[in-house]
N, C-alpha and C. Protein backbone atom coordinates (compact mmCIF):
# COMPACT_ATOMS: atom_id res chain seq x y z
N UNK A 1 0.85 -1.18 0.00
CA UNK A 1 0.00 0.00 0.00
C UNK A 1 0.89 1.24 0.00
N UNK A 2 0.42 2.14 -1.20
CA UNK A 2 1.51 3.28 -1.03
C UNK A 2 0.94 4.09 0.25
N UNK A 3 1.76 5.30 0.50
CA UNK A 3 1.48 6.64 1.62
C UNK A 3 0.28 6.81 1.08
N UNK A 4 -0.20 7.21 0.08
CA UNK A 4 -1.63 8.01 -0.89
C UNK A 4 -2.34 7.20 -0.25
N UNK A 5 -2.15 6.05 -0.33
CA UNK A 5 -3.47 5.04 -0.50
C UNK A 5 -3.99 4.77 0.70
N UNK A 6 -2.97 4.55 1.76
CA UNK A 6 -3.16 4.49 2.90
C UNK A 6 -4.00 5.81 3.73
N UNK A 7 -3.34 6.94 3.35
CA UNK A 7 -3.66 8.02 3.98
C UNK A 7 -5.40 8.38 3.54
N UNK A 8 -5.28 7.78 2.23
CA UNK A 8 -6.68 7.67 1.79
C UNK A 8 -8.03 7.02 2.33
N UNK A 9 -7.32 5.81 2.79
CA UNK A 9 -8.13 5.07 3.78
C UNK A 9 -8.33 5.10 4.99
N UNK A 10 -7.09 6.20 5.82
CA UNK A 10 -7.20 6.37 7.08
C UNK A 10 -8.60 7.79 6.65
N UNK A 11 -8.82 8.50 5.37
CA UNK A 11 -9.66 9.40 5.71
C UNK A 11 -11.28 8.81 5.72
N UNK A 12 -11.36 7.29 4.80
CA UNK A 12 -12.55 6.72 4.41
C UNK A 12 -13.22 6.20 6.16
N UNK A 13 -12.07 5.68 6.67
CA UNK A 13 -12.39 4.91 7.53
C UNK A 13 -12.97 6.21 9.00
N UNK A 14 -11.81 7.21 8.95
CA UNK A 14 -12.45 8.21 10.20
C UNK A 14 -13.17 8.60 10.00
N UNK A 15 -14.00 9.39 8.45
CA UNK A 15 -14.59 9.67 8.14
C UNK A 15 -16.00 8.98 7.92
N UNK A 16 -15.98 7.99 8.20
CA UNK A 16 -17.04 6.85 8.40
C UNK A 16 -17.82 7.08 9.87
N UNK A 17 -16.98 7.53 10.27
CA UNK A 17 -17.01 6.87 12.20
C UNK A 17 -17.17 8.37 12.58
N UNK A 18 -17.28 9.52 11.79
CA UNK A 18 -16.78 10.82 12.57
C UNK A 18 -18.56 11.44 12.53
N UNK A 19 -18.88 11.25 13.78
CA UNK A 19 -20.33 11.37 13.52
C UNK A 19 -20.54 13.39 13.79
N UNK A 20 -19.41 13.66 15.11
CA UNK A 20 -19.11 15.15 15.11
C UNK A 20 -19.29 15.96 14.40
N UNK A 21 -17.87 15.31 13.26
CA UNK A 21 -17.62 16.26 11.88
C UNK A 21 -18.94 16.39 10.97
N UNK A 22 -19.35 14.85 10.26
CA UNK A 22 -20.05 15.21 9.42
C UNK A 22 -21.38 15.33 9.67
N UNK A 23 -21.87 14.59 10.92
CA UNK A 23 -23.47 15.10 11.55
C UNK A 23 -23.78 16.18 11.70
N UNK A 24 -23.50 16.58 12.92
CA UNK A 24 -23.47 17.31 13.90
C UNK A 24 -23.07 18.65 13.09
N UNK A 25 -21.64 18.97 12.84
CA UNK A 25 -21.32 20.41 12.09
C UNK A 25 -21.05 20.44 10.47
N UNK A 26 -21.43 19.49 9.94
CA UNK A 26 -21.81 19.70 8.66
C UNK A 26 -21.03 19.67 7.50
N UNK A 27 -19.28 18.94 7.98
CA UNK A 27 -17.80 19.14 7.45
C UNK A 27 -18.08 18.10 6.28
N UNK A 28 -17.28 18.11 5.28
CA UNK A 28 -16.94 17.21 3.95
C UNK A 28 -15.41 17.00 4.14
N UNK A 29 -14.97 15.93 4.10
CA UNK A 29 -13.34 15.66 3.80
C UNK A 29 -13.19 15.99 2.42
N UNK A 30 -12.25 16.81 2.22
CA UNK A 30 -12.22 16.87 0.71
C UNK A 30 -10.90 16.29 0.18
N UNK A 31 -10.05 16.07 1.43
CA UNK A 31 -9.12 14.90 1.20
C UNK A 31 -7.98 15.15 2.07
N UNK A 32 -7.46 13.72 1.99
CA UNK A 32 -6.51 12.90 3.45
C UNK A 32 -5.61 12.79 2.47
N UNK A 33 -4.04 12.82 2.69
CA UNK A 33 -2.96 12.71 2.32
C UNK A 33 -1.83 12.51 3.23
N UNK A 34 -1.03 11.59 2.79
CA UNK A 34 0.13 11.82 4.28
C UNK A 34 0.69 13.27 4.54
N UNK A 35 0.32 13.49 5.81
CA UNK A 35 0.83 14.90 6.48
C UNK A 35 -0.25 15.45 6.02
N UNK A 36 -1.23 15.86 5.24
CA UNK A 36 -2.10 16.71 4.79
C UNK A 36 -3.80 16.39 5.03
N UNK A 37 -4.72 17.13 5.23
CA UNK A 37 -5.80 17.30 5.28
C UNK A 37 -6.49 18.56 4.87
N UNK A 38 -7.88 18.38 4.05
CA UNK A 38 -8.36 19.20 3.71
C UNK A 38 -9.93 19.10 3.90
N UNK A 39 -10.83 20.05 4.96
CA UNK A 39 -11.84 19.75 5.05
C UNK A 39 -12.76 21.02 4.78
N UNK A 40 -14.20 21.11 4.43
CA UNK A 40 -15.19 22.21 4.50
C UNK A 40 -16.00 22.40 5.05
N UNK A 41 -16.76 23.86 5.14
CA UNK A 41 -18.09 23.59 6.15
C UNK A 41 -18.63 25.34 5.58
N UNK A 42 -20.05 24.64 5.22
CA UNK A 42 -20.54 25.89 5.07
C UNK A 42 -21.35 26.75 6.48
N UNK A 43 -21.24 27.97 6.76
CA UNK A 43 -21.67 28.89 7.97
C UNK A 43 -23.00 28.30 7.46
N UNK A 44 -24.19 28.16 8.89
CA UNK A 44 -25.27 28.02 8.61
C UNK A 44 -25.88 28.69 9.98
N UNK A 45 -27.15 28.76 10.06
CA UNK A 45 -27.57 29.32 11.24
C UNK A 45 -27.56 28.88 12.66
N UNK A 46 -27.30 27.37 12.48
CA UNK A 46 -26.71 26.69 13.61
C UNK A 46 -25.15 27.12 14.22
N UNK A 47 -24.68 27.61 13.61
CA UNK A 47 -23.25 27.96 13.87
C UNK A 47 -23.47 29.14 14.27
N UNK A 48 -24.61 30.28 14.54
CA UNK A 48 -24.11 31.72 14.83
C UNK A 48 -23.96 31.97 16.32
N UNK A 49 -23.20 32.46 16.85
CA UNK A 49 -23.29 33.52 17.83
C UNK A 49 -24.30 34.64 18.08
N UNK A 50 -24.73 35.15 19.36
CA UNK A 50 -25.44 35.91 19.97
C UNK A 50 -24.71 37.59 18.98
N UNK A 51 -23.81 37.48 18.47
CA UNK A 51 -23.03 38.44 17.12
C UNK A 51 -23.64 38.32 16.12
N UNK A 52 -24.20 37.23 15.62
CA UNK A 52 -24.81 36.61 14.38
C UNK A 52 -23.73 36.80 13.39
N UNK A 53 -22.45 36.15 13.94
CA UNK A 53 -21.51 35.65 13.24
C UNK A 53 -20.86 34.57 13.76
N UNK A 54 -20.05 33.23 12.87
CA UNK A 54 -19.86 31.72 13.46
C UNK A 54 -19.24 31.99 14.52
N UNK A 55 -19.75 31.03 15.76
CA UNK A 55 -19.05 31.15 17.14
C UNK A 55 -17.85 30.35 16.76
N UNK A 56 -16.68 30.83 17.62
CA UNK A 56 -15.52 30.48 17.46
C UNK A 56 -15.16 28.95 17.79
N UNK A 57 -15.93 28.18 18.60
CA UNK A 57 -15.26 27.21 18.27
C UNK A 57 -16.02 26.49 17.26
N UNK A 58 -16.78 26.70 16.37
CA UNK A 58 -17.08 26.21 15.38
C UNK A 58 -16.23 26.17 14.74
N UNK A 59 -15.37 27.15 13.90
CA UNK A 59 -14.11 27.22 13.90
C UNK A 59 -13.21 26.57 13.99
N UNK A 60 -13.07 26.49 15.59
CA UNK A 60 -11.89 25.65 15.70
C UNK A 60 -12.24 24.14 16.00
N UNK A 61 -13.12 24.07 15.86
CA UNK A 61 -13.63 22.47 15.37
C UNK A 61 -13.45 21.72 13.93
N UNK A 62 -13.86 22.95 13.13
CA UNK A 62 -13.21 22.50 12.00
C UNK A 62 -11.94 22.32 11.45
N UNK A 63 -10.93 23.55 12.27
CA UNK A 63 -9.56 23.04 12.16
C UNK A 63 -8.95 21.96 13.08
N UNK A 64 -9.53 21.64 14.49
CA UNK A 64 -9.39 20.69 15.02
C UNK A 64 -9.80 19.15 14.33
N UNK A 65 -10.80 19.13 13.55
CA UNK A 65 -11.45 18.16 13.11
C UNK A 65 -9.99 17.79 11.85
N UNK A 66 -9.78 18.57 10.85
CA UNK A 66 -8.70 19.01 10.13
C UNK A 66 -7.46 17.92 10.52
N UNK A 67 -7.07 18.55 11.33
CA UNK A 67 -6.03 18.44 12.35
C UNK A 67 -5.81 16.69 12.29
N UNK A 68 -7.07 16.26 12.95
CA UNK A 68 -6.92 14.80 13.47
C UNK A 68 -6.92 14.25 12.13
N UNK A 69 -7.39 14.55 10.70
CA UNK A 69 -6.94 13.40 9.70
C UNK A 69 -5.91 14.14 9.35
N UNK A 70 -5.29 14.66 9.56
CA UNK A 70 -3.75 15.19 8.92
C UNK A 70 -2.94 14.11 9.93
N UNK A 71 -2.78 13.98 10.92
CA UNK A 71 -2.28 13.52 12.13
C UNK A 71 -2.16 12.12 12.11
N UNK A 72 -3.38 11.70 11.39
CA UNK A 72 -3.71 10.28 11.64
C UNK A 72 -3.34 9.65 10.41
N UNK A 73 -3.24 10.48 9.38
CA UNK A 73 -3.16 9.62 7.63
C UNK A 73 -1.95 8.88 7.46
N UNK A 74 -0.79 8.89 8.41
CA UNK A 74 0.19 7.44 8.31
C UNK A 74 -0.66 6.68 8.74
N UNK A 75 -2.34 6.47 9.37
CA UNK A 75 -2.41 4.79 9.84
C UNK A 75 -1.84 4.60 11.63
N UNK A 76 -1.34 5.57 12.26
CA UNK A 76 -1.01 5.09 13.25
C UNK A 76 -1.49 5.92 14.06
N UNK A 77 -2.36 5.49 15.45
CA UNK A 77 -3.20 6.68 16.29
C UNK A 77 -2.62 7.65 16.47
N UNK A 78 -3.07 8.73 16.68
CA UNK A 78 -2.92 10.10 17.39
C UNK A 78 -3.52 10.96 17.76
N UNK A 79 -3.77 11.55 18.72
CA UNK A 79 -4.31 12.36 19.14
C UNK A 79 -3.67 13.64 19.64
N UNK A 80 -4.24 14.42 19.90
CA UNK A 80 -4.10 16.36 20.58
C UNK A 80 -3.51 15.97 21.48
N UNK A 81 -2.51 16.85 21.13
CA UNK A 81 -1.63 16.82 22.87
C UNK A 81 -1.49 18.08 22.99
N UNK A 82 -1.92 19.22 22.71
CA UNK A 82 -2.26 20.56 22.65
C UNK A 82 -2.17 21.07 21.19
N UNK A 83 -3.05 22.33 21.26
CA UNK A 83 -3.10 23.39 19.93
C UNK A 83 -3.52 24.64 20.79
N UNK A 84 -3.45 25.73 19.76
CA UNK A 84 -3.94 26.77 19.92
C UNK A 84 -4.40 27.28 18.41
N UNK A 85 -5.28 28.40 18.72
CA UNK A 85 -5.46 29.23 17.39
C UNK A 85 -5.84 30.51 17.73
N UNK A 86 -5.54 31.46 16.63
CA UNK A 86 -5.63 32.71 16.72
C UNK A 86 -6.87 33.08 15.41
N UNK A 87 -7.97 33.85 16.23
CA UNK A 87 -9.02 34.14 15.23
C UNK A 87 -8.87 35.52 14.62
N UNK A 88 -9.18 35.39 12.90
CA UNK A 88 -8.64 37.01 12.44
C UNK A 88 -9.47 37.59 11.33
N UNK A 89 -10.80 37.15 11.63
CA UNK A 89 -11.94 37.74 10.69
C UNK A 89 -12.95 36.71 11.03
N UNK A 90 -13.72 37.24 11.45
CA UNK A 90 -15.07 36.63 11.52
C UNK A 90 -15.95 36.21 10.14
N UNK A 91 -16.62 34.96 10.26
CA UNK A 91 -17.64 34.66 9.57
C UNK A 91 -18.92 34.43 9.76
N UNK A 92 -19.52 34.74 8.84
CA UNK A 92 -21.41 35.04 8.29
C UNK A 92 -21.52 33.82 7.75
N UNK A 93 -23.18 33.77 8.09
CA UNK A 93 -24.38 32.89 7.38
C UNK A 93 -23.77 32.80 6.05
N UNK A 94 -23.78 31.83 5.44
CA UNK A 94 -23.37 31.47 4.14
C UNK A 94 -21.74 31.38 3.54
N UNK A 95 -21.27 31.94 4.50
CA UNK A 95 -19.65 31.89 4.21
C UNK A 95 -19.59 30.20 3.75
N UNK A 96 -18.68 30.01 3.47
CA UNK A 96 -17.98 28.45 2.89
C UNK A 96 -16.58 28.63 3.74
N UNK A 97 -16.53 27.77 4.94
CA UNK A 97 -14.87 28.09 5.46
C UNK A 97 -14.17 26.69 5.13
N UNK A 98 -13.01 26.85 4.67
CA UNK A 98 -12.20 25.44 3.87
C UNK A 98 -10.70 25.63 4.71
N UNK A 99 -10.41 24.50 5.30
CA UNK A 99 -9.44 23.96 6.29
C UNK A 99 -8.27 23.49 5.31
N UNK A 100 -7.04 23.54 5.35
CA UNK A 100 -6.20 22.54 4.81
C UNK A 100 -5.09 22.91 5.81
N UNK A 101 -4.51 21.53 6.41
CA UNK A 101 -4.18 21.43 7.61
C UNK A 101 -2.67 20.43 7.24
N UNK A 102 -1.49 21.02 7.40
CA UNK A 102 -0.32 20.12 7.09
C UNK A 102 0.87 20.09 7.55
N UNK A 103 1.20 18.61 8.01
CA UNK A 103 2.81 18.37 8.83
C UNK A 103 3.48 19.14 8.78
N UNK A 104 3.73 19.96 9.84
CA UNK A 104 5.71 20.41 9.75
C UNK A 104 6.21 19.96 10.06
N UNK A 105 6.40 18.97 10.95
CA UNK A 105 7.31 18.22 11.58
C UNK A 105 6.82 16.66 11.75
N UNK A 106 7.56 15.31 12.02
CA UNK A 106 7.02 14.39 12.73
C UNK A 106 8.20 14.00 13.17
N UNK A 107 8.21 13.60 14.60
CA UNK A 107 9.70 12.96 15.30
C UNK A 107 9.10 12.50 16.27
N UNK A 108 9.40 10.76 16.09
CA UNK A 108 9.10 9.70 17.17
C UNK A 108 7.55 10.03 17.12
N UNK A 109 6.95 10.09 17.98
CA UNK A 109 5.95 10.19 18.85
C UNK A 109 5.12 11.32 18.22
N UNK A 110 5.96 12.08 17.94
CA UNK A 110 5.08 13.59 18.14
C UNK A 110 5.17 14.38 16.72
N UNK A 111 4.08 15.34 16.62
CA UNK A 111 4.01 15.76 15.38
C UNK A 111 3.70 17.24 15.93
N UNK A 112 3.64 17.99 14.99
CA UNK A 112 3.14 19.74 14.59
C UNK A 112 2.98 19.89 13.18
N UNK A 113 1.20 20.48 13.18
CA UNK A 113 0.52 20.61 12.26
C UNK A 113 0.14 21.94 12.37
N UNK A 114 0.04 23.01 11.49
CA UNK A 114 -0.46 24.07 11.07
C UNK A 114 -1.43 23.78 10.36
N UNK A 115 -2.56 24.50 10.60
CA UNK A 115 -4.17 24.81 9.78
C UNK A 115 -4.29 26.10 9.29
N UNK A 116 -4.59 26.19 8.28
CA UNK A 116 -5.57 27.63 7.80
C UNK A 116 -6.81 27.95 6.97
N UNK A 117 -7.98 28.34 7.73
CA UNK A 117 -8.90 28.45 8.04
C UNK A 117 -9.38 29.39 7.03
N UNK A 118 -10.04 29.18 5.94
CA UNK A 118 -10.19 30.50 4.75
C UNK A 118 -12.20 30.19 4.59
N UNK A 119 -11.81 31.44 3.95
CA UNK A 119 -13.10 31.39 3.43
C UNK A 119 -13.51 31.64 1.98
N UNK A 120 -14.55 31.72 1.37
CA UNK A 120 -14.42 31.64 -0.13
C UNK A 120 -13.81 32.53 -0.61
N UNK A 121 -13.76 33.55 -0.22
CA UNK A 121 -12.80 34.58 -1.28
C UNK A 121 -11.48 34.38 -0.66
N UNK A 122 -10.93 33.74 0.11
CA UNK A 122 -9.62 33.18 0.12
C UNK A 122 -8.60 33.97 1.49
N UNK A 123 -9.90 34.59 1.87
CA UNK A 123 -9.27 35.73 2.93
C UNK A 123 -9.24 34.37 4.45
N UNK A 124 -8.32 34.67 5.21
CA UNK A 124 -7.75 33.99 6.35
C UNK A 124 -8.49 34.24 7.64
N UNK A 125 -9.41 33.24 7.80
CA UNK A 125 -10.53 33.40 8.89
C UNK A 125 -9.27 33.04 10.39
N UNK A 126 -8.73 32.36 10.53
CA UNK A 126 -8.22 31.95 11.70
C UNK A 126 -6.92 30.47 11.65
N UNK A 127 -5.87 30.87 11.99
CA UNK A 127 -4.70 29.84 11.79
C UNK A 127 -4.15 28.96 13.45
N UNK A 128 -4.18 27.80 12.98
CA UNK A 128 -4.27 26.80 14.13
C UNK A 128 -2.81 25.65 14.25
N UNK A 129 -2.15 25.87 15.42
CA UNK A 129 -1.43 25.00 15.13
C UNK A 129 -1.57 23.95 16.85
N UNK A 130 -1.10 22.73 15.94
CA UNK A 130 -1.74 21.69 16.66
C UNK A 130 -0.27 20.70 17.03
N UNK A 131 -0.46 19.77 18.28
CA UNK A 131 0.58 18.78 18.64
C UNK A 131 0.33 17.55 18.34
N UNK A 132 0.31 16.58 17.89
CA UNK A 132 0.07 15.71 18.16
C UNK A 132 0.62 14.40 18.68
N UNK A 133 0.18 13.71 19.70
CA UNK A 133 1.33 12.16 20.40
C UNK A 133 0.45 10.95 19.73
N UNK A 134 1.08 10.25 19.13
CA UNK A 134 0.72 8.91 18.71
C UNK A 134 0.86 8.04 20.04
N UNK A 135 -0.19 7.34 20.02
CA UNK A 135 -1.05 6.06 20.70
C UNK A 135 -1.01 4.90 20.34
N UNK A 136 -1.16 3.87 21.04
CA UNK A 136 -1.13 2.33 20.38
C UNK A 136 -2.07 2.27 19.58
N UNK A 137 -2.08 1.73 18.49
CA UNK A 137 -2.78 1.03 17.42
C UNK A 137 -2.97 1.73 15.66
N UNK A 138 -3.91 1.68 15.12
CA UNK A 138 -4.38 1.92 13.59
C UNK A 138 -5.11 2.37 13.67
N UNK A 139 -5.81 3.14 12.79
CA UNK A 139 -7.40 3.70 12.34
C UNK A 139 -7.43 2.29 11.44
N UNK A 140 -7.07 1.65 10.63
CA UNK A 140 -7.77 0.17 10.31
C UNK A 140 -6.64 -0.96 9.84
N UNK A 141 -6.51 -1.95 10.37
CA UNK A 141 -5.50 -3.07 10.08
C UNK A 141 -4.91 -3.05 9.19
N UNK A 142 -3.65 -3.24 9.26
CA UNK A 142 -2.94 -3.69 7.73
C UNK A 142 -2.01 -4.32 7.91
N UNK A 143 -0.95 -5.09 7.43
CA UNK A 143 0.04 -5.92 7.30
C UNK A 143 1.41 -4.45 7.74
N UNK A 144 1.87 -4.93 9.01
CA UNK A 144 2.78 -3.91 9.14
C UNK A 144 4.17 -4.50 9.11
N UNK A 145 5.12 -4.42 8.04
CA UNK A 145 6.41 -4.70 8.29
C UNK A 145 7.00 -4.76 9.32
């Protein structure tokens, strides 16, 4: 199995199971790659703030959401071991905000991922960077050398 293919299937398989992302707040994977993730979500009225603009961690749910298939697309668990993000333009009802979220680093255990958080005209809603520690096991079996 190449990196592509794999990373492909770590997005089929979370993305199966991610009842959060795609129930609940309304995200599309638009694709898993090793080190890389790319997800969407259109503003809807469920997402506003008492501002009547998207509450922030809507937001950062979607770059968090982001985050975990970037993290996870070698196939081997991981999870948040901290992030932060900085918010830098608010979004409205109907905005389209699009995530693409990718490795800077991986050593041993641990990773750092940067997100950025846009919206359709390409302007920079909010940038997220994330830790991540790998855990025992797979997002789904495979023959491991």
């Amino acid at each position: 199995m190449t990196p592509e293919q794999r990373a492909r299937q770590v997005g089929e398989t979370m993305f199966a199971n991610d009842v959060a992302s795609r129930d609940t707040m309304g995200m599309e994977l638009l694709a898993c790659e090793p080190g890389r993730a790319v997800m969407r979500m259109e503003v809807t009225p469920r997402h506003l703030n008492g501002h009547r603009i998207c509450h922030g961690g809507f937001v950062f749910t979607l770059a968090d959401s982001t985050f975990a298939f970037a993290c996870n697309s070698h196939n081997r668990n991981a999870v948040a071991a901290g992030c932060s993000i900085e918010f830098l333009r608010p979004s409205h009802k109907g905005d389209v905000l699009t995530c693409e979220g990718l490795e800077q680093t991986l050593s041993g255990r641990h990773g750092i991922y940067d997100m950025k958080v846009t919206n359709q005209r390409g302007e920079v809603v909010a940038l997220f960077r994330g830790k991540s520690a790998q855990i025992a096991g797979h997002v789904f079996p495979e023959d491991q050398p």
